[in-house]
Protein backbone atom coordinates (compact mmCIF):
# COMPACT_ATOMS: atom_id res chain seq x y z
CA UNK A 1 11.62 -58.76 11.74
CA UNK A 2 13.88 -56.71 14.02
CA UNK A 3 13.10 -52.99 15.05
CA UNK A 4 16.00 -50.43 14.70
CA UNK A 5 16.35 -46.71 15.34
CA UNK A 6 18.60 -44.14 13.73
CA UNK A 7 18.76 -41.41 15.68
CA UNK A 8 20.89 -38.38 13.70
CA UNK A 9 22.33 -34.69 15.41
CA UNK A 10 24.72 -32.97 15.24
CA UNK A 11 26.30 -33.04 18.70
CA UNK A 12 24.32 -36.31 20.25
CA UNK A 13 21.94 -34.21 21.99
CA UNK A 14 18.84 -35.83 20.82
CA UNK A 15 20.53 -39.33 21.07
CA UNK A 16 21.72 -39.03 24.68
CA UNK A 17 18.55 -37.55 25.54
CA UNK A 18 16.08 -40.64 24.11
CA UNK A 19 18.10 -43.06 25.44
CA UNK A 20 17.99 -41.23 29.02
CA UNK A 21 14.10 -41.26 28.62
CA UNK A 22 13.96 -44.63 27.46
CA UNK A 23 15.95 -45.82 30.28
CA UNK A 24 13.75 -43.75 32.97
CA UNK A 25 10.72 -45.09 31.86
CA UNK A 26 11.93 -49.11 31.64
CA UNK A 27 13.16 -48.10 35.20
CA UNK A 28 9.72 -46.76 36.07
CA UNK A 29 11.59 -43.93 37.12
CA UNK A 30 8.92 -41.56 35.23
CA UNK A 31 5.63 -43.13 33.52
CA UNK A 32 4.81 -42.77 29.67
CA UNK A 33 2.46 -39.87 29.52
CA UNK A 34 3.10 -38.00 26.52
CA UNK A 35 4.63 -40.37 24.31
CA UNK A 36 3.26 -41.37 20.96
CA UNK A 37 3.39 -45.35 21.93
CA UNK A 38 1.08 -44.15 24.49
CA UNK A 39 -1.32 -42.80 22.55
CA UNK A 40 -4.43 -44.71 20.61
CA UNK A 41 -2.08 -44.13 17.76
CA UNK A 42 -0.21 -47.46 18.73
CA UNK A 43 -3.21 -49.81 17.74
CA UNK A 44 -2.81 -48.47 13.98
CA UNK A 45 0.91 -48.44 13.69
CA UNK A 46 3.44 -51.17 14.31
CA UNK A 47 5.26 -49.43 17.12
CA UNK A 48 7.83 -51.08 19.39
CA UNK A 49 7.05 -50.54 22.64
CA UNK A 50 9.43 -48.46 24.93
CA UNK A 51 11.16 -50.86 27.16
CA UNK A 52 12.09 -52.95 23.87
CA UNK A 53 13.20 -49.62 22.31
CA UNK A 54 15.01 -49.43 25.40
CA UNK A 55 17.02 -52.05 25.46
CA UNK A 56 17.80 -52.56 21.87
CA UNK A 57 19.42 -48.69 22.12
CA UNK A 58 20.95 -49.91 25.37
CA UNK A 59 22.87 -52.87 23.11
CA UNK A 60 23.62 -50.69 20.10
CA UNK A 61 25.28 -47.59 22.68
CA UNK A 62 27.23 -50.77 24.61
CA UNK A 63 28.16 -51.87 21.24
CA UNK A 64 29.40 -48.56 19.44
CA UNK A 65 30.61 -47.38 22.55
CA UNK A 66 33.29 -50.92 22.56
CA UNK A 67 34.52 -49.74 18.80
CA UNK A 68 37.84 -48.82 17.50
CA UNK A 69 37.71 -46.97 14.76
CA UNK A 70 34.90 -45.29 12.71
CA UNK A 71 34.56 -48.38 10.45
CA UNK A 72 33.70 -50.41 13.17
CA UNK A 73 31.24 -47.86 14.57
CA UNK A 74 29.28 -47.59 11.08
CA UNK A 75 29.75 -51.41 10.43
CA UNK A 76 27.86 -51.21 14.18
CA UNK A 77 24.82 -49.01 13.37
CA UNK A 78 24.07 -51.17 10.26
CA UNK A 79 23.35 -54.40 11.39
């Protein structure tokens, strides 16, 4: 079973903002401290962890980002 996430705005604030935060923390740039997956609430939910988050948004952005048209783009996002 594969893990996606759907993030929605209206502008791409939130979007561009997770994905910098997932990136900074799969760099070690900043640690986790905060974050839900951190939390004890990870060993009762089926969470991905954040550098797998991280690089499955990093694939979907490369991807959408290599689109055409809309079409393309949505066809993207589903998959």
């Amino acid at each position: 079973m594969t893990t996606g996430v759907w993030l929605i705005g209206a502008r791409g604030n939130v979007a561009s903002l997770s994905m910098a935060g997932a990136r900074a923390i799969a760099r070690g740039v900043v640690d986790s401290t905060g974050m839900v997956t951190a939390s004890s609430l990870d060993a009762y939910a089926a969470l991905v962890d954040e550098h797998d988050l991280s690089r499955r948004l990093q694939r979907l952005y490369d991807y959408a980002g290599r689109c055409d048209s809309e079409e393309q783009r949505r066809h993207a996002t589903t998959e």
